[in-house]
C-alpha atoms as a PDB file:
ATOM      1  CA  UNK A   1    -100.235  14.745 -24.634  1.00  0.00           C
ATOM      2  CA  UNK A   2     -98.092  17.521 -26.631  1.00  0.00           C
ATOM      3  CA  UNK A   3     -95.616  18.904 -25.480  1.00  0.00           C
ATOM      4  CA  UNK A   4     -93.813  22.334 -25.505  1.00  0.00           C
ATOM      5  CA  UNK A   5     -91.901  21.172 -28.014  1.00  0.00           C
ATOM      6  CA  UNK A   6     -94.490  20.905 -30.496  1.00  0.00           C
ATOM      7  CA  UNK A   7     -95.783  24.305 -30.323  1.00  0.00           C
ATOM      8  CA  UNK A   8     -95.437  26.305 -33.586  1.00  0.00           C
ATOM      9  CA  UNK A   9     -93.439  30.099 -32.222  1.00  0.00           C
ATOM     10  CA  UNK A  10     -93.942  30.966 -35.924  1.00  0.00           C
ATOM     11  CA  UNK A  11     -97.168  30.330 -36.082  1.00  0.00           C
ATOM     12  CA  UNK A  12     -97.458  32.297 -32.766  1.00  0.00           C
ATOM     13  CA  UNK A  13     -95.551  35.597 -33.664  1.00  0.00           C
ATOM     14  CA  UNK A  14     -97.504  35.739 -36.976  1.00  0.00           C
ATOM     15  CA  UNK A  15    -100.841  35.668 -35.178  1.00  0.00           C
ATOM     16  CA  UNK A  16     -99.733  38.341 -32.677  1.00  0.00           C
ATOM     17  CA  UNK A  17     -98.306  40.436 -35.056  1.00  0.00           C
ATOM     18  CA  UNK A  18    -101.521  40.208 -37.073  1.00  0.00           C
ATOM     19  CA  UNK A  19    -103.775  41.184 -33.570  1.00  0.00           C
ATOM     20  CA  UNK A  20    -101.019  44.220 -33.037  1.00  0.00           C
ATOM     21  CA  UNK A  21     -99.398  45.271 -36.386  1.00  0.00           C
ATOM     22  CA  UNK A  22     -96.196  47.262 -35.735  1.00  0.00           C
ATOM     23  CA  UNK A  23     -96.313  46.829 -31.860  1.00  0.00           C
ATOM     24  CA  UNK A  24     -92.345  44.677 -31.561  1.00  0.00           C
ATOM     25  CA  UNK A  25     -93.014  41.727 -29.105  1.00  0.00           C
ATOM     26  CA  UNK A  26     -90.805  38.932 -28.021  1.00  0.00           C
ATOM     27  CA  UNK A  27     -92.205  35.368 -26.934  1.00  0.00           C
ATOM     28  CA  UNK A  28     -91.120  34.177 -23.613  1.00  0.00           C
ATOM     29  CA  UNK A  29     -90.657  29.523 -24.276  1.00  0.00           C
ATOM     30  CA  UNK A  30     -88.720  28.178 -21.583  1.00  0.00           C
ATOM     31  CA  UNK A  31     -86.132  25.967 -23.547  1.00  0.00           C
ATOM     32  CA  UNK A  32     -85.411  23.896 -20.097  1.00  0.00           C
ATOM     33  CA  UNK A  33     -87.987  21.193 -19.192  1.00  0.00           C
ATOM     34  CA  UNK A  34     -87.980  22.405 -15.682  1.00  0.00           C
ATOM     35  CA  UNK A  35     -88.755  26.096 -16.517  1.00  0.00           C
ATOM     36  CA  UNK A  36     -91.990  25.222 -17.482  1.00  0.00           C
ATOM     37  CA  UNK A  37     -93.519  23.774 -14.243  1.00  0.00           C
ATOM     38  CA  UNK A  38     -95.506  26.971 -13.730  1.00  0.00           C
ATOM     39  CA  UNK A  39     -96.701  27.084 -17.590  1.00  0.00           C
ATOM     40  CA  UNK A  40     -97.490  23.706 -18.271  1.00  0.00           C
ATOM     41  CA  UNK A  41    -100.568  22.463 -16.573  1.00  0.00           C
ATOM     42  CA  UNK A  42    -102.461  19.171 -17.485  1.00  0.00           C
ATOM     43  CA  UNK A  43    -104.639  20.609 -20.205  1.00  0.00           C
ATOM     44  CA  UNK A  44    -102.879  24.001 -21.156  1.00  0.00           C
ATOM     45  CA  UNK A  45     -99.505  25.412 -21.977  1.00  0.00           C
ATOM     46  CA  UNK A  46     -98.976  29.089 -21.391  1.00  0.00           C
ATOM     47  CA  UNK A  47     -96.624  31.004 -23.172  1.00  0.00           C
ATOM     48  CA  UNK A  48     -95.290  35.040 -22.620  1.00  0.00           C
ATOM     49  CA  UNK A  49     -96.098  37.493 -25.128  1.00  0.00           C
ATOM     50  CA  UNK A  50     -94.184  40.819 -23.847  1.00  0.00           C
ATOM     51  CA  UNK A  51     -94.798  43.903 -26.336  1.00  0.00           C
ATOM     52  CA  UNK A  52     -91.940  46.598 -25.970  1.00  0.00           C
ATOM     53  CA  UNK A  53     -95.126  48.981 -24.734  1.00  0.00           C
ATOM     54  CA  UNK A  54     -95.270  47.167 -21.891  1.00  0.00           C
ATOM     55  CA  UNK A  55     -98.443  45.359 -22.137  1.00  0.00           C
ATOM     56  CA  UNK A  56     -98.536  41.694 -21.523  1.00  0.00           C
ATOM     57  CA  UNK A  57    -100.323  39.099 -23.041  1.00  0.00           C
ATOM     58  CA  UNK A  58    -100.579  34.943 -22.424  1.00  0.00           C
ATOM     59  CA  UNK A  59    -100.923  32.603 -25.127  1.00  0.00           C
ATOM     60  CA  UNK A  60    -102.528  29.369 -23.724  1.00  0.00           C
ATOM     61  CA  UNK A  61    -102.074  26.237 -25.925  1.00  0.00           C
ATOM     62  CA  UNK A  62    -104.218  23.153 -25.518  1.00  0.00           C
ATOM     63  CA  UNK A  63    -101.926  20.011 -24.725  1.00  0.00           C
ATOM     64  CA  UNK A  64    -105.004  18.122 -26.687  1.00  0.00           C
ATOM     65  CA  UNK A  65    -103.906  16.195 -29.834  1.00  0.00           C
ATOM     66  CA  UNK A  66    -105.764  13.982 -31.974  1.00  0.00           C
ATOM     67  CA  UNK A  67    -107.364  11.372 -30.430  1.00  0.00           C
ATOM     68  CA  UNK A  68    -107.819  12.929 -26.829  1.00  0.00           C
ATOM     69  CA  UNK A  69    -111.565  13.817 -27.982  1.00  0.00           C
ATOM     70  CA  UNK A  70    -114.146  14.840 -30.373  1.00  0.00           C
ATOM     71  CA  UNK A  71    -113.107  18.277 -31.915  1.00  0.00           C
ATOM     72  CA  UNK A  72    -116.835  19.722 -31.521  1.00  0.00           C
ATOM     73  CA  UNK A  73    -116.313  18.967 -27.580  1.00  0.00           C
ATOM     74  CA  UNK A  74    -113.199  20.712 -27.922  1.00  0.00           C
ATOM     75  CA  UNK A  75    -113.701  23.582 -29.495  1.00  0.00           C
ATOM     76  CA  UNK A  76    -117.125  24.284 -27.294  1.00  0.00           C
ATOM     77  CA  UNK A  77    -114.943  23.985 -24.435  1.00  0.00           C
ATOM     78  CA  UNK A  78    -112.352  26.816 -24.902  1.00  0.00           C
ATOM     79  CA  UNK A  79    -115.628  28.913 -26.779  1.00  0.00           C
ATOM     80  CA  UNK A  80    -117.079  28.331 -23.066  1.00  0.00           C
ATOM     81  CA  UNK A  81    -113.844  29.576 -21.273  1.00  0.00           C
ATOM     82  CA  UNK A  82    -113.888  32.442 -23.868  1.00  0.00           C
ATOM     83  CA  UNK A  83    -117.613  33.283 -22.907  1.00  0.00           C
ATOM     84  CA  UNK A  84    -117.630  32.755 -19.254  1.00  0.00           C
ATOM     85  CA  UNK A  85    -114.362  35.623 -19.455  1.00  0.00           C
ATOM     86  CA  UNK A  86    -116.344  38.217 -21.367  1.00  0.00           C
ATOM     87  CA  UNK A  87    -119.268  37.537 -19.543  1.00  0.00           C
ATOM     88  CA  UNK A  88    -117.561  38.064 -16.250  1.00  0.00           C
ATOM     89  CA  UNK A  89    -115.806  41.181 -17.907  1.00  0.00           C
ATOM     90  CA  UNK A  90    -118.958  42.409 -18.582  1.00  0.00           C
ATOM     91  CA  UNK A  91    -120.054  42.749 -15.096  1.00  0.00           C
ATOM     92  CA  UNK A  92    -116.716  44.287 -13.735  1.00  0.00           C
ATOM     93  CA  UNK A  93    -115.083  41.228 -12.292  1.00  0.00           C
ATOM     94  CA  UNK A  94    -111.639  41.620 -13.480  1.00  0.00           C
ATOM     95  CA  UNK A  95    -110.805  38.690 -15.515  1.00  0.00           C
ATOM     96  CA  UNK A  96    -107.705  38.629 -18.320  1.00  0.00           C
ATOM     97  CA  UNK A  97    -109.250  39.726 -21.533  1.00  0.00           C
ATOM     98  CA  UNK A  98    -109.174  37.560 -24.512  1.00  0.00           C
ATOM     99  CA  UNK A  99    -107.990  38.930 -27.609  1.00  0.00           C
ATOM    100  CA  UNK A 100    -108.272  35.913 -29.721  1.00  0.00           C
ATOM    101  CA  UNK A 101    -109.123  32.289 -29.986  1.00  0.00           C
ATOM    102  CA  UNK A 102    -109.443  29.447 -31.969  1.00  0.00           C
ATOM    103  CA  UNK A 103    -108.804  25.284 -33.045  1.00  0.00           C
ATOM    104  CA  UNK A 104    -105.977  23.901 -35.006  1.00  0.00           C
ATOM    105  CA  UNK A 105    -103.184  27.047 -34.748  1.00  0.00           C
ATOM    106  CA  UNK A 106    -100.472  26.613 -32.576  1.00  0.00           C
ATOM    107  CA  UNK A 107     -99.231  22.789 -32.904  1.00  0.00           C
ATOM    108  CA  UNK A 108     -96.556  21.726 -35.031  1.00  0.00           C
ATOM    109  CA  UNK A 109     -98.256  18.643 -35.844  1.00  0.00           C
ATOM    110  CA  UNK A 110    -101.230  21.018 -36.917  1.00  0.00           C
ATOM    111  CA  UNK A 111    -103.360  19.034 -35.234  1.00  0.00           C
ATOM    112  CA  UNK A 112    -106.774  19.928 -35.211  1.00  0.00           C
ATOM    113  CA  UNK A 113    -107.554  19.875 -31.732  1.00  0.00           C
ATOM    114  CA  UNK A 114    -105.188  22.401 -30.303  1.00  0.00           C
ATOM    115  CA  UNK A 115    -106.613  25.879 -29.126  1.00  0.00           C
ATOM    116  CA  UNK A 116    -105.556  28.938 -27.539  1.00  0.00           C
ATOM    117  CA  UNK A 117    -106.758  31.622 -26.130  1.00  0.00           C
ATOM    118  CA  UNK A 118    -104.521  34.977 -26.091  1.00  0.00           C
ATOM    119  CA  UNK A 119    -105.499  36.966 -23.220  1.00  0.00           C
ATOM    120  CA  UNK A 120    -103.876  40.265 -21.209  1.00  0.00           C
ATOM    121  CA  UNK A 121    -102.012  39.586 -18.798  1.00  0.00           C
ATOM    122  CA  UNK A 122    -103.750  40.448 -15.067  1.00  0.00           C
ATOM    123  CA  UNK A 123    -102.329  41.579 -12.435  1.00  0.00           C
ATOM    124  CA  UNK A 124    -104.333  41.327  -8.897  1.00  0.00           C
END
């Protein structure tokens, strides 16, 4: 499994600033291993995105990396998770909104089988 350490925070901050051009954000990484106990699950890491405006976003990061499955399997998974939000959105059951997604961004290693999903922060 990756590990926080392999996540790409340039690669991160160039997407972001590419979904919200001239809004000033700052990623929140933990740097200490045990910071990261409530962002680091099994699958998924989650990284902060805080915009100066006050809106929130999360970055979640597959801990997938080559090997741990077929890419098509993958990538149908988080499109599923991606779905199931809007479809659930759709019919007024508050669920974070996804702003993006997609395979092979956010690792270091630029390993194909990483996704993420950026999604609004919720608050219930």
């Amino acid at each position: 499994m990756a590990s926080l350490a392999d996540l790409d925070q340039q690669a991160i901050e160039k997407r972001v600033s590419e979904l919200r051009p001239n809004a000033p954000f700052k990623l929140i990484v933990p740097q200490n291993p045990e910071d990261t106990l409530d962002l680091a699950g099994t699958f998924n890491f989650h990284v902060e995105i805080a915009f100066e405006d006050g809106v929130q976003w999360l970055a979640r990061v597959s801990r997938s990396q080559k090997g741990d499955g077929p890419i098509d399997l993958l990538r149908d998974t988080t499109e599923s998770e991606v779905l199931t939000y809007r479809l659930l959105h759709s019919h007024g059951i508050p669920v974070p909104v996804v702003y993006d997604w997609g395979a092979g961004t956010f690792s270091k290693t630029k390993s194909e089988y990483s996704s993420a999903a950026m999604q609004s922060s919720l608050t219930m």
